[in-house]
PDB file of N, CA and C in Angstrom:
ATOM      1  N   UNK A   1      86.860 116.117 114.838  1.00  0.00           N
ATOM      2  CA  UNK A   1      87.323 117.328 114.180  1.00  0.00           C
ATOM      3  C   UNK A   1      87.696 117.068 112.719  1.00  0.00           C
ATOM      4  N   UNK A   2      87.059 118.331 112.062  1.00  0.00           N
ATOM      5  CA  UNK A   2      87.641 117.918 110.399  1.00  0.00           C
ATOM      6  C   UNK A   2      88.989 117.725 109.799  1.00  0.00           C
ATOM      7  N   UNK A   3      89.651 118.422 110.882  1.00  0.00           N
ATOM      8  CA  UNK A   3      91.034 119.008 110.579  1.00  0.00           C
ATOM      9  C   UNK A   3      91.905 117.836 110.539  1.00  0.00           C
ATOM     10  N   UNK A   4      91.618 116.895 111.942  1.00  0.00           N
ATOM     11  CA  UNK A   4      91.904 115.686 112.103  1.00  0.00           C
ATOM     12  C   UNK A   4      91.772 114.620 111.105  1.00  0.00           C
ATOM     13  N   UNK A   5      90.485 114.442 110.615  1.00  0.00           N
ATOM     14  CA  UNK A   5      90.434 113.314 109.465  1.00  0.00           C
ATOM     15  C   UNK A   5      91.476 113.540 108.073  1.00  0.00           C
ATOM     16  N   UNK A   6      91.093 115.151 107.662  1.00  0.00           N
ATOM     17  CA  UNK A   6      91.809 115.571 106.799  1.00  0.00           C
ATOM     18  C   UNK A   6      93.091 114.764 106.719  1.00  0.00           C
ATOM     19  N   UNK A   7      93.742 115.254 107.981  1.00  0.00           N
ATOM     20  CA  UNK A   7      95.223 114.543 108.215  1.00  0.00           C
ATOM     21  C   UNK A   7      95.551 113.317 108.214  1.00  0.00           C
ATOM     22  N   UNK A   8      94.756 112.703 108.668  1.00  0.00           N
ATOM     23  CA  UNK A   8      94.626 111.031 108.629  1.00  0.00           C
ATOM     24  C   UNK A   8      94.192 110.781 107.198  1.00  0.00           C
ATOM     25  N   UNK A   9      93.169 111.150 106.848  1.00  0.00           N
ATOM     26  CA  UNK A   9      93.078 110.890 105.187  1.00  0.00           C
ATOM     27  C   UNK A   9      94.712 110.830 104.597  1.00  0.00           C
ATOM     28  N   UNK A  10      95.245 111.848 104.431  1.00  0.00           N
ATOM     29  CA  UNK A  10      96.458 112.351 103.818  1.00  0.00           C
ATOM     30  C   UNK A  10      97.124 111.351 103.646  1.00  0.00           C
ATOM     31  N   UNK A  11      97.388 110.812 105.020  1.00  0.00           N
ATOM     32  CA  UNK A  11      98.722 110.101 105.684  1.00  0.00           C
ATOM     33  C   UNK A  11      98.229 108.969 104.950  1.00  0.00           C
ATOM     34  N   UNK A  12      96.789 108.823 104.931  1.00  0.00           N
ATOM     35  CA  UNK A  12      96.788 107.061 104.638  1.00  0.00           C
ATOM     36  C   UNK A  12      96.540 106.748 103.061  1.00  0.00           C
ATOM     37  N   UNK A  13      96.262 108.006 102.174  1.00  0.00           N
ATOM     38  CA  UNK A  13      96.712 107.694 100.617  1.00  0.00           C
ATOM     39  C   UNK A  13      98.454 107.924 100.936  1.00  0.00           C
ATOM     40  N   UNK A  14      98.896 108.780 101.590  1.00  0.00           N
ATOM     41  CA  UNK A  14     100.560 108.556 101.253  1.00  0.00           C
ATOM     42  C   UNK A  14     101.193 107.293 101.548  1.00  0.00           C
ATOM     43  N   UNK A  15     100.275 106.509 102.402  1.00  0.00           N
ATOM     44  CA  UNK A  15     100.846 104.972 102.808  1.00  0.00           C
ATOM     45  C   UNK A  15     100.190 104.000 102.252  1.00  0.00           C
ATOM     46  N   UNK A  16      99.687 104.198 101.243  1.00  0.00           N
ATOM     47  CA  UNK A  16      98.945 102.959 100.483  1.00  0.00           C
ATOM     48  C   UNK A  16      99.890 102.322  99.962  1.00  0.00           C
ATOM     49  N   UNK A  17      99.857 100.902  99.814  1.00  0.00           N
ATOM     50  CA  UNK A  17     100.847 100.038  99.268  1.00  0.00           C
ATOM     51  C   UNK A  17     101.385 100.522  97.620  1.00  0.00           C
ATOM     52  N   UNK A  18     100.622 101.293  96.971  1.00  0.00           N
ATOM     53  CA  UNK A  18     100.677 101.490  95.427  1.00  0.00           C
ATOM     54  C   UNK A  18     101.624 102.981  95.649  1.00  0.00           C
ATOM     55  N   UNK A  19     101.390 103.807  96.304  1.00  0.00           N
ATOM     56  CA  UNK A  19     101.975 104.794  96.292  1.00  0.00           C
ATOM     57  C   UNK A  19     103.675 104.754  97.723  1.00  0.00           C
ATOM     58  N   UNK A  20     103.669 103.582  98.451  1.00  0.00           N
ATOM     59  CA  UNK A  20     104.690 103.368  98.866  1.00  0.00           C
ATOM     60  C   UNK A  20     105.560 102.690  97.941  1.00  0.00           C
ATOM     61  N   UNK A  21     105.024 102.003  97.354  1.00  0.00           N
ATOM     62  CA  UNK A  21     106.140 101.377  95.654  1.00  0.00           C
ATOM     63  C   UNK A  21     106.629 102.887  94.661  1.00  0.00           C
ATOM     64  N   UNK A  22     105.540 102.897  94.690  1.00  0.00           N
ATOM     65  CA  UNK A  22     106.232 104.197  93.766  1.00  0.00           C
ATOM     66  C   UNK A  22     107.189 105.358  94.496  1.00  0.00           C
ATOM     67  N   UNK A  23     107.089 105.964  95.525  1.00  0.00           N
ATOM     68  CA  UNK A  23     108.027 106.313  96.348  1.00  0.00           C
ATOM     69  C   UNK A  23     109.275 105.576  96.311  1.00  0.00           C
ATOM     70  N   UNK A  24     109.224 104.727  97.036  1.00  0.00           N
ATOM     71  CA  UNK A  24     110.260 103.513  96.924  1.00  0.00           C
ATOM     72  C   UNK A  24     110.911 103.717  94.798  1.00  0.00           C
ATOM     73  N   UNK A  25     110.751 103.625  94.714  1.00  0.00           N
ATOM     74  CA  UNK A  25     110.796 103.498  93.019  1.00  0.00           C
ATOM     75  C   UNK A  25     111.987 104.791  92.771  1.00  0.00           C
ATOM     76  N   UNK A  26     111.178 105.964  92.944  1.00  0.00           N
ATOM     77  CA  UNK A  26     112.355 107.187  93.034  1.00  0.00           C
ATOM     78  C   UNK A  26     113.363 107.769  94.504  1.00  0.00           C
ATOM     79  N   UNK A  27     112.995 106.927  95.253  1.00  0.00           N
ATOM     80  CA  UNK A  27     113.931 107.084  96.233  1.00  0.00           C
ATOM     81  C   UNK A  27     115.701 105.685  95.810  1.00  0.00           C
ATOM     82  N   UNK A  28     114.926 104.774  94.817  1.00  0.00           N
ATOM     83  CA  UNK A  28     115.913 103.826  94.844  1.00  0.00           C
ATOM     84  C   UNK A  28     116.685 104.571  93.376  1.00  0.00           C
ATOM     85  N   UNK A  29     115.471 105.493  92.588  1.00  0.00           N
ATOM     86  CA  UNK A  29     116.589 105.915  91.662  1.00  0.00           C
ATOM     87  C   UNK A  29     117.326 107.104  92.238  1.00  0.00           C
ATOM     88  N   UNK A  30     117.185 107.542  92.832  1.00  0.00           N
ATOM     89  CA  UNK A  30     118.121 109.062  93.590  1.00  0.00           C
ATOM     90  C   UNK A  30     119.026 108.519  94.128  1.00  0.00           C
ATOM     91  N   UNK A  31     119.072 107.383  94.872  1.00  0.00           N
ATOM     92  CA  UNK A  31     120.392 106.399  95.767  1.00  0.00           C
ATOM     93  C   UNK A  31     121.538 106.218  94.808  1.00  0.00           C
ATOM     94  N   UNK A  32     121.039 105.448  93.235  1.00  0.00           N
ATOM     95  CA  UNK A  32     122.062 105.515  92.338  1.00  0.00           C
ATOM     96  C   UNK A  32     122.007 106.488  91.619  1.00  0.00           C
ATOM     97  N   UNK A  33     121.601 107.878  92.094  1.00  0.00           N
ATOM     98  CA  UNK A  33     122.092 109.055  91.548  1.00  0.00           C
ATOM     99  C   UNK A  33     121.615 109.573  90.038  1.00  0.00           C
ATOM    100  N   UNK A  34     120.770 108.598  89.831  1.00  0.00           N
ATOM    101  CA  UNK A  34     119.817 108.688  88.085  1.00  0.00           C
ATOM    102  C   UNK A  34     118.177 109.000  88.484  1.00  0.00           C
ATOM    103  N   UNK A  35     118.415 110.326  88.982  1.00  0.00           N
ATOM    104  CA  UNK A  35     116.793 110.723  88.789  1.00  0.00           C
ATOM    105  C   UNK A  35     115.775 110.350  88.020  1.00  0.00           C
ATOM    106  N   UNK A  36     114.411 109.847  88.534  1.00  0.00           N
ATOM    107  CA  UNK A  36     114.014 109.883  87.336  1.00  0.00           C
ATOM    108  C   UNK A  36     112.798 110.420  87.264  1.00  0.00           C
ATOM    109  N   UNK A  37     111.730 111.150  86.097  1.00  0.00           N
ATOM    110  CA  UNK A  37     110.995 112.316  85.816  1.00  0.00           C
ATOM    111  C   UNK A  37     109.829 111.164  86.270  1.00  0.00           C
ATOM    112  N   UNK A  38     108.517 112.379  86.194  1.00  0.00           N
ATOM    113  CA  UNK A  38     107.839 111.512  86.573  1.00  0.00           C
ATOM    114  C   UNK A  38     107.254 110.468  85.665  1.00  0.00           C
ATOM    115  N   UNK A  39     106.895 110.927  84.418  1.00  0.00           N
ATOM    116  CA  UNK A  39     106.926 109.586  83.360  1.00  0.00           C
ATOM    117  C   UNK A  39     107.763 108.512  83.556  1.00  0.00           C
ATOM    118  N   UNK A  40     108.624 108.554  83.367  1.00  0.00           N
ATOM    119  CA  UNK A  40     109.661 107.453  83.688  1.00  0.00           C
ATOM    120  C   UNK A  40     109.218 106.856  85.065  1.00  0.00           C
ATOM    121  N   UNK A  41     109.234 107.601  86.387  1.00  0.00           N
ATOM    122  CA  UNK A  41     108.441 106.907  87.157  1.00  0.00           C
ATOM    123  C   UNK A  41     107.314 105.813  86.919  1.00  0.00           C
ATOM    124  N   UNK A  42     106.985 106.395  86.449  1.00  0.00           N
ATOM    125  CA  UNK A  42     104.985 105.789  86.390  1.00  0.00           C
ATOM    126  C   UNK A  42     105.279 104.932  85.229  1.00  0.00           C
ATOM    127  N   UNK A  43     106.293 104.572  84.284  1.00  0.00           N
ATOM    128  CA  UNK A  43     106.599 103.195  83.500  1.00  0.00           C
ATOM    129  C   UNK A  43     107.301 102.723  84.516  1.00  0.00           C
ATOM    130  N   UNK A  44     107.966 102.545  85.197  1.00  0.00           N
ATOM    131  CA  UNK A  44     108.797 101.361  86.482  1.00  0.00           C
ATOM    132  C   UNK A  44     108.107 101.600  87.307  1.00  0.00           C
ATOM    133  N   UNK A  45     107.292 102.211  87.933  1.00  0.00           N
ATOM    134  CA  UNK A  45     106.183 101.565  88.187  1.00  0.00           C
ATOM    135  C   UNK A  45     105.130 100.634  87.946  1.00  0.00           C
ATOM    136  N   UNK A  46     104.640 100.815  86.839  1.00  0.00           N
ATOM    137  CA  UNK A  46     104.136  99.418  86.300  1.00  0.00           C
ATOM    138  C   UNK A  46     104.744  98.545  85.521  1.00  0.00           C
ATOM    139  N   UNK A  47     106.290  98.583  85.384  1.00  0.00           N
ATOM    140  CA  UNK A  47     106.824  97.601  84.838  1.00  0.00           C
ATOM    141  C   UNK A  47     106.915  96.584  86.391  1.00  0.00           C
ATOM    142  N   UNK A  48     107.041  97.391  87.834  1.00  0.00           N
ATOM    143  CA  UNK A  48     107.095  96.500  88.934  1.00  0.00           C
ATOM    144  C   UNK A  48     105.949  95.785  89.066  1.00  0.00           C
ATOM    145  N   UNK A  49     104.726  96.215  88.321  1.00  0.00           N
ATOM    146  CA  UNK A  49     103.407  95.611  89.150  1.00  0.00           C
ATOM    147  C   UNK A  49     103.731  94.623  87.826  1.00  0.00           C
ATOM    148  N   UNK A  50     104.204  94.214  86.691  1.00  0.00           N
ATOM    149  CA  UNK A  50     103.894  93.787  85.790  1.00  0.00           C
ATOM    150  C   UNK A  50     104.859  92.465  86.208  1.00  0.00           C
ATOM    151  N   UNK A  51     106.215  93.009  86.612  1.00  0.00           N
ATOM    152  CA  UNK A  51     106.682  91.928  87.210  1.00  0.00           C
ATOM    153  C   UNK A  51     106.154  91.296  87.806  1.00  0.00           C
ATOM    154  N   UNK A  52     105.638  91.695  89.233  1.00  0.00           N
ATOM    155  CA  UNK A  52     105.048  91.038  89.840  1.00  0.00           C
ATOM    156  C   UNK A  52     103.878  89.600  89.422  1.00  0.00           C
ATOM    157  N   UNK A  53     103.401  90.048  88.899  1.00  0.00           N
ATOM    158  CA  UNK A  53     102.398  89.147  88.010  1.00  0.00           C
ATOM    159  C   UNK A  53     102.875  88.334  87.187  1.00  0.00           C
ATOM    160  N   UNK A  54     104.050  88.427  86.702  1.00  0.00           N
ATOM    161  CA  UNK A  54     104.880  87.512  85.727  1.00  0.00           C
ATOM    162  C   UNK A  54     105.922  86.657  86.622  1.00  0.00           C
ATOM    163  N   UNK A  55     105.899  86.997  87.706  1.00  0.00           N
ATOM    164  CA  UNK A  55     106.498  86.504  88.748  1.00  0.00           C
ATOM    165  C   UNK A  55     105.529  85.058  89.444  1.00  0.00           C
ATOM    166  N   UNK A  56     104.291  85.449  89.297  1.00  0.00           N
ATOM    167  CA  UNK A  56     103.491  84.795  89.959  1.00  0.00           C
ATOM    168  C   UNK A  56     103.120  83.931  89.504  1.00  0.00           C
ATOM    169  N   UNK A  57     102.694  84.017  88.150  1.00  0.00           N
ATOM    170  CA  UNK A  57     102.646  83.118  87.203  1.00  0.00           C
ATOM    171  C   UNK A  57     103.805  81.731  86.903  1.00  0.00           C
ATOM    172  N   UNK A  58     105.194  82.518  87.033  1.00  0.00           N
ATOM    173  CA  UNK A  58     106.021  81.804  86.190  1.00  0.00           C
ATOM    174  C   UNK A  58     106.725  80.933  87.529  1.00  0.00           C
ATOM    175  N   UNK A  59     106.658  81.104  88.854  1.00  0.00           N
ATOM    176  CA  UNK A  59     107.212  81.145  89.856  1.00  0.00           C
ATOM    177  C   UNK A  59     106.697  80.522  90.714  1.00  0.00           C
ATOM    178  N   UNK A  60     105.467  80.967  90.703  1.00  0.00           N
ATOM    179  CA  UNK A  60     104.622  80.720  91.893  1.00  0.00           C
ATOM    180  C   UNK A  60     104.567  81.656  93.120  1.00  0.00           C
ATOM    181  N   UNK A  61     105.215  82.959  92.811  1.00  0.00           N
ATOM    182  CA  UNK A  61     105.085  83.742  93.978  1.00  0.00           C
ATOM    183  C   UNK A  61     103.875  84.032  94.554  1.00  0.00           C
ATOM    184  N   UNK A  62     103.841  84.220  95.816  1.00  0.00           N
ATOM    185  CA  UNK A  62     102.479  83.948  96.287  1.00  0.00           C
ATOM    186  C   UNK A  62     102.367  85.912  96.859  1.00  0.00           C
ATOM    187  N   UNK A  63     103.310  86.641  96.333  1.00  0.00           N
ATOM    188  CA  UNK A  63     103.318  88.148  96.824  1.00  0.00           C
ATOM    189  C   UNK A  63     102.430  88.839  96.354  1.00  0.00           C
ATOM    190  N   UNK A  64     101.936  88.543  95.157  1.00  0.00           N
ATOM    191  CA  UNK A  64     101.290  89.196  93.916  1.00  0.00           C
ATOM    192  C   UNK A  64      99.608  89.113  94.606  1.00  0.00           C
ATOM    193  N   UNK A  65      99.201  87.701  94.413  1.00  0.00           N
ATOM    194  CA  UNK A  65      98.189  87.117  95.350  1.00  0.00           C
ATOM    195  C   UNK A  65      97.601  88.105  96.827  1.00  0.00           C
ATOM    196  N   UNK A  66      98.523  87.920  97.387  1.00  0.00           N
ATOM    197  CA  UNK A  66      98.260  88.719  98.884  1.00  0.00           C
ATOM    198  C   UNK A  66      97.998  89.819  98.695  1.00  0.00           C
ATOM    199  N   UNK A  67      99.096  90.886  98.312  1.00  0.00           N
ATOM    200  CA  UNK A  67      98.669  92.315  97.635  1.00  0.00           C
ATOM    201  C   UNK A  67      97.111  92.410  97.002  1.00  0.00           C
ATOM    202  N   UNK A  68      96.983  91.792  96.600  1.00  0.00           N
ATOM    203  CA  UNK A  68      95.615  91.710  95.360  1.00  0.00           C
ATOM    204  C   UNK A  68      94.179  91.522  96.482  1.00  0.00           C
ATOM    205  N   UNK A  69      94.577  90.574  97.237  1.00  0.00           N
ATOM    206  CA  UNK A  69      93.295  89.691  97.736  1.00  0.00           C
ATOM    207  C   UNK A  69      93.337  89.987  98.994  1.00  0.00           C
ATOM    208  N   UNK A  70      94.131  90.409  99.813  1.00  0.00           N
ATOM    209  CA  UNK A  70      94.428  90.547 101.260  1.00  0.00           C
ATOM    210  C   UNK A  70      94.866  92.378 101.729  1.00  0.00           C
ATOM    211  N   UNK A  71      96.139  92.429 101.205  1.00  0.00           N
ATOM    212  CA  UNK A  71      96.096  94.134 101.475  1.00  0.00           C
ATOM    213  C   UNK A  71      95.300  94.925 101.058  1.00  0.00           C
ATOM    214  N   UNK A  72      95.293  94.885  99.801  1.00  0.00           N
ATOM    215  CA  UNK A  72      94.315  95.978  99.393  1.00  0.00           C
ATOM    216  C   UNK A  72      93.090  96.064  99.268  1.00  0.00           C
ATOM    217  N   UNK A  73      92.201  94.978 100.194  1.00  0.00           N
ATOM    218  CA  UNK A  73      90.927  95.107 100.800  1.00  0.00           C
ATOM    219  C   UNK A  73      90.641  96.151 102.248  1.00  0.00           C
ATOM    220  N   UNK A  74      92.229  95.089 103.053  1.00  0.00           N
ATOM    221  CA  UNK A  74      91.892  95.584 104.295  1.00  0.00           C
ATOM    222  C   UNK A  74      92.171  97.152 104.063  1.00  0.00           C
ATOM    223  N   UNK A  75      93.386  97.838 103.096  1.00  0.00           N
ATOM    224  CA  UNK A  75      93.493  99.163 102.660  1.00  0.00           C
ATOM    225  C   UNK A  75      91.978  99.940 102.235  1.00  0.00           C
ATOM    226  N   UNK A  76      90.955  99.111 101.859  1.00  0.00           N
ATOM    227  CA  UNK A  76      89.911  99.505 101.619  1.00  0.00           C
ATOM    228  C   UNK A  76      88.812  99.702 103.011  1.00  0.00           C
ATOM    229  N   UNK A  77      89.156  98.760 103.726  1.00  0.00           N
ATOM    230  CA  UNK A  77      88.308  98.800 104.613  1.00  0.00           C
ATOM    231  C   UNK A  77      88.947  99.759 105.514  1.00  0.00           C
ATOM    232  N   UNK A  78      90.218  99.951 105.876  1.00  0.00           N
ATOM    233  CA  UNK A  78      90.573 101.446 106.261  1.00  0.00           C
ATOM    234  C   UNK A  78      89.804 102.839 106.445  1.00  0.00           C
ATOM    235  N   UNK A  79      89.602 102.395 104.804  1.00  0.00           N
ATOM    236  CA  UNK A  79      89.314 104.244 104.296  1.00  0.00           C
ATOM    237  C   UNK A  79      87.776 104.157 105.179  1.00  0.00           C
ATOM    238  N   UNK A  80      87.146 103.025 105.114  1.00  0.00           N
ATOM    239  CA  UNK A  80      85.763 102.748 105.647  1.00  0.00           C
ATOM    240  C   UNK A  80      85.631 103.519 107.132  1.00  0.00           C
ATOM    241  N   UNK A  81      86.478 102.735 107.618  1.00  0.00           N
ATOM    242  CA  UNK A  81      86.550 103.107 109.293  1.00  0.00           C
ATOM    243  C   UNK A  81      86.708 104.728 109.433  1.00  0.00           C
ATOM    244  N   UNK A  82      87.745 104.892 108.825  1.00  0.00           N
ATOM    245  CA  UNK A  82      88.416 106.260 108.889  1.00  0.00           C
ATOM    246  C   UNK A  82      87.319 107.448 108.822  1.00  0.00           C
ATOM    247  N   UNK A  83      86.457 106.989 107.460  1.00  0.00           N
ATOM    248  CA  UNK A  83      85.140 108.169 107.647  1.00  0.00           C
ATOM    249  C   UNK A  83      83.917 107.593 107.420  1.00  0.00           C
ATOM    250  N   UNK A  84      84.275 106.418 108.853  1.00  0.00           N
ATOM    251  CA  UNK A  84      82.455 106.370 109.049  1.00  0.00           C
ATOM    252  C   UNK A  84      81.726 107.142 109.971  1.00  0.00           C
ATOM    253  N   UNK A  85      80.605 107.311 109.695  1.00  0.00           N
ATOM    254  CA  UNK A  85      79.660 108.887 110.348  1.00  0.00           C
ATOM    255  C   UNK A  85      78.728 107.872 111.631  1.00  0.00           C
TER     256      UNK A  85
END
């Protein structure tokens, strides 16, 4: 049924790792009570991905890596399954 994928589509851009950070992002600014617009969003947003990477570099975090090379393939291969005919 179309109605079905539709919905599953939905759900699974709202749960992509990039758009659960950013969620996360304005749910942690509403907690300390400093809203923030969506511009401001979408710069701490990529000031997090920027961390991240400066993290990885300087650190050795291996979080940055995985995200890159591991989630967001299998996030790709998702969408595959989801609407294969």
């Amino acid at each position: 049924p179309l109605a079905r994928r539709v919905l599953l589509a939905a759900l699974l851009v709202l749960a992509t790792p990039a758009v659960t950070l950013l969620l996360g992002i304005f749910l942690q600014r509403e907690l300390v009570e400093a809203p923030a617009s969506a511009a401001e969003g979408w710069q701490l947003f990529l000031a997090a991905l920027a961390e991240g990477l400066l993290q990885h570099h300087l650190y050795g975090s291996l979080l940055f890596p995985f995200l890159a090379l591991c989630a967001h393939p299998c996030w790709l291969l998702l969408w595959n399954v989801l609407f294969w005919k």
